[in-house]
C-alpha atoms as a PDB file:
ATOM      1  CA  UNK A   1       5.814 -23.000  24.399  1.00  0.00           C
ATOM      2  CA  UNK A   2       4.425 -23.286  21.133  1.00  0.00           C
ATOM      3  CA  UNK A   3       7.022 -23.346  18.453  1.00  0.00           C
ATOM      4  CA  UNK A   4       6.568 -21.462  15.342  1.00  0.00           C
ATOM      5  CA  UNK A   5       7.886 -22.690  11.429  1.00  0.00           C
ATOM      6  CA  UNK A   6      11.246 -21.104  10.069  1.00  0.00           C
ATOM      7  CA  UNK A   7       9.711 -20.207   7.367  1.00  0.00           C
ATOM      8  CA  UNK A   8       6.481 -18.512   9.207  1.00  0.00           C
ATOM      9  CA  UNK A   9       9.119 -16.537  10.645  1.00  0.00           C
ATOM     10  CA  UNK A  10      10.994 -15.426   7.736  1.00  0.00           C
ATOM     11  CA  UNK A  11       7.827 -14.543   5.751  1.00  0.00           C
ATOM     12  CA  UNK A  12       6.376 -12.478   8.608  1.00  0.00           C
ATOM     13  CA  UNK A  13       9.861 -10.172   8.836  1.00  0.00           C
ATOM     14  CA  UNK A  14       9.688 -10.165   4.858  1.00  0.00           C
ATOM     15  CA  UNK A  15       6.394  -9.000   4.664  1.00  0.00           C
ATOM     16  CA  UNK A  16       7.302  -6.294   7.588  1.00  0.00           C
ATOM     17  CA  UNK A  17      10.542  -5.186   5.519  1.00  0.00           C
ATOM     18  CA  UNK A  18       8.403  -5.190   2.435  1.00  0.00           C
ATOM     19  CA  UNK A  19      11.049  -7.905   0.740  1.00  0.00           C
ATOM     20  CA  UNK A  20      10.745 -11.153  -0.653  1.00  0.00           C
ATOM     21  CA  UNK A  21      11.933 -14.503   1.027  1.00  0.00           C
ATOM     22  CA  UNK A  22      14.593 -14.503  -1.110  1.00  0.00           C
ATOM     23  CA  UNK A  23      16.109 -11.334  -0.662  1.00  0.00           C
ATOM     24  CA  UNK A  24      15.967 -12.049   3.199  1.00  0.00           C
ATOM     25  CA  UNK A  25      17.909 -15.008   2.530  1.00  0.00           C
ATOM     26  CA  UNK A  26      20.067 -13.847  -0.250  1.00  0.00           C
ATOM     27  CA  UNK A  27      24.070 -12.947   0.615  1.00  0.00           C
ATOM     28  CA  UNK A  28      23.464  -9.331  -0.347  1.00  0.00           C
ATOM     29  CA  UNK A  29      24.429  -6.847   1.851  1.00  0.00           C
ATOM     30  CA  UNK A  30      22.606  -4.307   1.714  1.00  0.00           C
ATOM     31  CA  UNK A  31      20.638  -2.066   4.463  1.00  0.00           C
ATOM     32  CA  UNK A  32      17.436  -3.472   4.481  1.00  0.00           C
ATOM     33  CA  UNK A  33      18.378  -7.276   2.986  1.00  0.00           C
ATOM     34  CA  UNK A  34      20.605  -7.594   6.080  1.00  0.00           C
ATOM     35  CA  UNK A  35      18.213  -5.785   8.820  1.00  0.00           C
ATOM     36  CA  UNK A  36      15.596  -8.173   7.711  1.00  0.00           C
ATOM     37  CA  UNK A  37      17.933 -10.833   7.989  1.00  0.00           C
ATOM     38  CA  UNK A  38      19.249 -10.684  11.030  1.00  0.00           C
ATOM     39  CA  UNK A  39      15.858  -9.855  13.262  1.00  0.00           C
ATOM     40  CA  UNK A  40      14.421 -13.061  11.409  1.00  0.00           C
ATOM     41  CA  UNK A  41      17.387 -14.904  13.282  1.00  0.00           C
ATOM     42  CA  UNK A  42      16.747 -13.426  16.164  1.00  0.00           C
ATOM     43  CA  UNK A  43      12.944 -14.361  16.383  1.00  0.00           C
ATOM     44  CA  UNK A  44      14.112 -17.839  15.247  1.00  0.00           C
ATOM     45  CA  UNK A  45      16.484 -18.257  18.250  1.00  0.00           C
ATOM     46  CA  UNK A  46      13.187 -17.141  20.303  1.00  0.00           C
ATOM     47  CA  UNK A  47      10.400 -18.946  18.262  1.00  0.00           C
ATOM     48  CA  UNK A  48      11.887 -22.430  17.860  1.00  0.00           C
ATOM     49  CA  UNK A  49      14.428 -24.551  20.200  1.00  0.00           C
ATOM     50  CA  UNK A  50      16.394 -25.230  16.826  1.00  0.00           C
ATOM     51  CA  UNK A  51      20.439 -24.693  17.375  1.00  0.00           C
ATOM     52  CA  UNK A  52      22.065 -21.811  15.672  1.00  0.00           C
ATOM     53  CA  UNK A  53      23.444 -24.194  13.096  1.00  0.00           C
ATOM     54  CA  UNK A  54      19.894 -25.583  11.953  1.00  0.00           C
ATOM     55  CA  UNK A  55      18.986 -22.017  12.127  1.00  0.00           C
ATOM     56  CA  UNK A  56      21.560 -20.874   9.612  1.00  0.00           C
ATOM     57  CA  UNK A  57      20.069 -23.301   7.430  1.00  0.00           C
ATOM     58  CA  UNK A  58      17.364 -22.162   6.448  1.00  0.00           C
ATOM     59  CA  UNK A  59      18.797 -19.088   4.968  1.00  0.00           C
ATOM     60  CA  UNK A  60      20.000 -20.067   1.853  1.00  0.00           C
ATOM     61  CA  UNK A  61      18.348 -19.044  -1.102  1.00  0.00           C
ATOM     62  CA  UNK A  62      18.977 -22.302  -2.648  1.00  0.00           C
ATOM     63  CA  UNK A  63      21.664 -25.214  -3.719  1.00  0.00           C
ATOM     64  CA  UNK A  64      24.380 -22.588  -5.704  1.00  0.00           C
ATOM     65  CA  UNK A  65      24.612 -20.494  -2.077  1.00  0.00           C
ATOM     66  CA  UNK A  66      26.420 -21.828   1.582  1.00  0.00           C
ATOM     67  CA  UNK A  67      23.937 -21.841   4.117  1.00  0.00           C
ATOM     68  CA  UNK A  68      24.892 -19.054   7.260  1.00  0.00           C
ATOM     69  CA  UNK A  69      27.046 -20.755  10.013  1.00  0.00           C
ATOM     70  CA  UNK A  70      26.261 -20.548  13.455  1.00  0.00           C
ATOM     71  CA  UNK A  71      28.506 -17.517  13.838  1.00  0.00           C
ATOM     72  CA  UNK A  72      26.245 -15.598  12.137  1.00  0.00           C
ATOM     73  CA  UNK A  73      23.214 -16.084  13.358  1.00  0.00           C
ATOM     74  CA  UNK A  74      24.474 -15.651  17.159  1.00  0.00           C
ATOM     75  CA  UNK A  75      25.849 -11.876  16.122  1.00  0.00           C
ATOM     76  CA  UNK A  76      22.858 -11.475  14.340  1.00  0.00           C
ATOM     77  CA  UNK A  77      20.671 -12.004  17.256  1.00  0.00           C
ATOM     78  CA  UNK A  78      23.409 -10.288  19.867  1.00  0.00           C
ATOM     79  CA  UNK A  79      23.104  -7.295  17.305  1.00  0.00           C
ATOM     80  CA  UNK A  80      19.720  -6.918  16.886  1.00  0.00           C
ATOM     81  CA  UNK A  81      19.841  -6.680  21.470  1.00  0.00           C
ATOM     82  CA  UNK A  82      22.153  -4.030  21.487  1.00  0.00           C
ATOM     83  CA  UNK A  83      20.447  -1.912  18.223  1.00  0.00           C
ATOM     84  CA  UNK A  84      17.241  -2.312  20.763  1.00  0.00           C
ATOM     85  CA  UNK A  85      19.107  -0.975  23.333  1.00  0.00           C
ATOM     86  CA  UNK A  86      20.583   2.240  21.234  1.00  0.00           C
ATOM     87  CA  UNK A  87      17.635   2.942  19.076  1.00  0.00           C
ATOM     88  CA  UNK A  88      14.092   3.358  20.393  1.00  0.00           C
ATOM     89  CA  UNK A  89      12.589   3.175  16.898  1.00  0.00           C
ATOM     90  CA  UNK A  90      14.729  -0.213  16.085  1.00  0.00           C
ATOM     91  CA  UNK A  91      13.154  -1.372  19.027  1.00  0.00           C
ATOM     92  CA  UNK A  92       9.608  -0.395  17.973  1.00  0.00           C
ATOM     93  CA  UNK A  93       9.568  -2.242  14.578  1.00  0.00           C
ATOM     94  CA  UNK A  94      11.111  -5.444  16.388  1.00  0.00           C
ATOM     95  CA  UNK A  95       8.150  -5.094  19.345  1.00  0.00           C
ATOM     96  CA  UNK A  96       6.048  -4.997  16.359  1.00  0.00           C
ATOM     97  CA  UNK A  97       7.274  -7.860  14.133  1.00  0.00           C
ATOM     98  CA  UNK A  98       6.740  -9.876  17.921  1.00  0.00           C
ATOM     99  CA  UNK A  99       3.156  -9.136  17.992  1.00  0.00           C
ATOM    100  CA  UNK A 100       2.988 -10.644  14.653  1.00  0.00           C
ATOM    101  CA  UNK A 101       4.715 -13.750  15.724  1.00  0.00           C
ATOM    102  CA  UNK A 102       2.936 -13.804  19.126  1.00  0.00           C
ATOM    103  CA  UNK A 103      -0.885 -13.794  17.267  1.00  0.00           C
ATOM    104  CA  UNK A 104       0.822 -16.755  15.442  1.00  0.00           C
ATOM    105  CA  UNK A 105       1.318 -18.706  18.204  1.00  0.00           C
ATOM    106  CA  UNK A 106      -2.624 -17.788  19.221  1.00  0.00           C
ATOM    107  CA  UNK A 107      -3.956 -18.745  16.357  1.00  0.00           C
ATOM    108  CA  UNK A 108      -1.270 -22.365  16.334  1.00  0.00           C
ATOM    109  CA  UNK A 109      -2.956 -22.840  20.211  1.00  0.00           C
ATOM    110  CA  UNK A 110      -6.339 -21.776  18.743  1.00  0.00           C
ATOM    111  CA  UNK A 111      -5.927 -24.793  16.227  1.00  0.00           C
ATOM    112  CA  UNK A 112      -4.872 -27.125  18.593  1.00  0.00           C
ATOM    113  CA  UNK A 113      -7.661 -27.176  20.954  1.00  0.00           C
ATOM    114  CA  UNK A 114     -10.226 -30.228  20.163  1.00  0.00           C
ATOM    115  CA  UNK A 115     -13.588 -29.925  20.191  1.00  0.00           C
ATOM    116  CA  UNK A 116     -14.540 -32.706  22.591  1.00  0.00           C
ATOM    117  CA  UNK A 117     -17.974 -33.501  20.508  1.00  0.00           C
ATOM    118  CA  UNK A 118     -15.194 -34.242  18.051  1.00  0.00           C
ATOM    119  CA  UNK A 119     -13.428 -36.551  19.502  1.00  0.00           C
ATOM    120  CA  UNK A 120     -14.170 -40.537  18.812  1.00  0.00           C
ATOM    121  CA  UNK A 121     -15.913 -41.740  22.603  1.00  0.00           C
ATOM    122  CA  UNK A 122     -14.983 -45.402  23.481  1.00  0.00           C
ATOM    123  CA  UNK A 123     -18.547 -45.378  24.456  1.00  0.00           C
ATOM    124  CA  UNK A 124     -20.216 -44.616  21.469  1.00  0.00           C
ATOM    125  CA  UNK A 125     -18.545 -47.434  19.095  1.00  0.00           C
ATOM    126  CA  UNK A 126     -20.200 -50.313  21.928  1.00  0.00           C
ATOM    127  CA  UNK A 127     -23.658 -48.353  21.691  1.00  0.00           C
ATOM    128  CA  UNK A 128     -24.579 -50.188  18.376  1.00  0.00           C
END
């Protein structure tokens, strides 16, 4: 599988919540700030092979603020399963936000094909 970039991730679920990387990142607590955070865990437990702890990592808004522990980001993704389960409309924005993340890994595949006139032939370098 084709892993995608923490930070692809993140933007993606900003852009969806309408917030900034920061605010998805930031301690706050409020509604949306900690929605937003918590599916972007989730599709980073899915979208990379990173451990929770590397995950929690990443979400720091910078230097002055603790990075979340492992803890976090494993009830954050167990909580954003069960609101899927309860709510059909939590579950639509999150089956959304994946078809986002899915045409990135298209367009990552897309970009890794080689065009085989492209590559450098063996052959052609003894020719001359």
């Amino acid at each position: 599988m084709i892993e995608l970039p923490v930070e692809l991730i993140i933007s993606i679920v900003a852009d969806y919540f309408h917030l900034t990387i920061d605010e998805i990142k930031s301690p706050r607590k409020f509604g949306e700030y900690v929605r937003g955070r918590q599916v972007a865990m989730y599709f980073c437990r899915i979208y990379t092979s990173l451990s929770e702890r590397r995950i929690g990592e990443y979400f720091k808004v910078n230097e002055n603020f603790k990075a979340k522990n492992h803890a976090t980001v494993f009830h954050s993704s167990k909580k954003v399963k069960e609101l899927m389960g309860i709510y059909p409309r939590y579950k639509i924005f999150v089956t959304e936000i994946d078809v986002r993340l899915k045409k990135e890994v298209e367009n990552y595949t897309e970009d890794l094909k080689v065009d085989e006139s492209e590559v450098f032939q063996e052959n052609d370098y003894y020719k001359n």
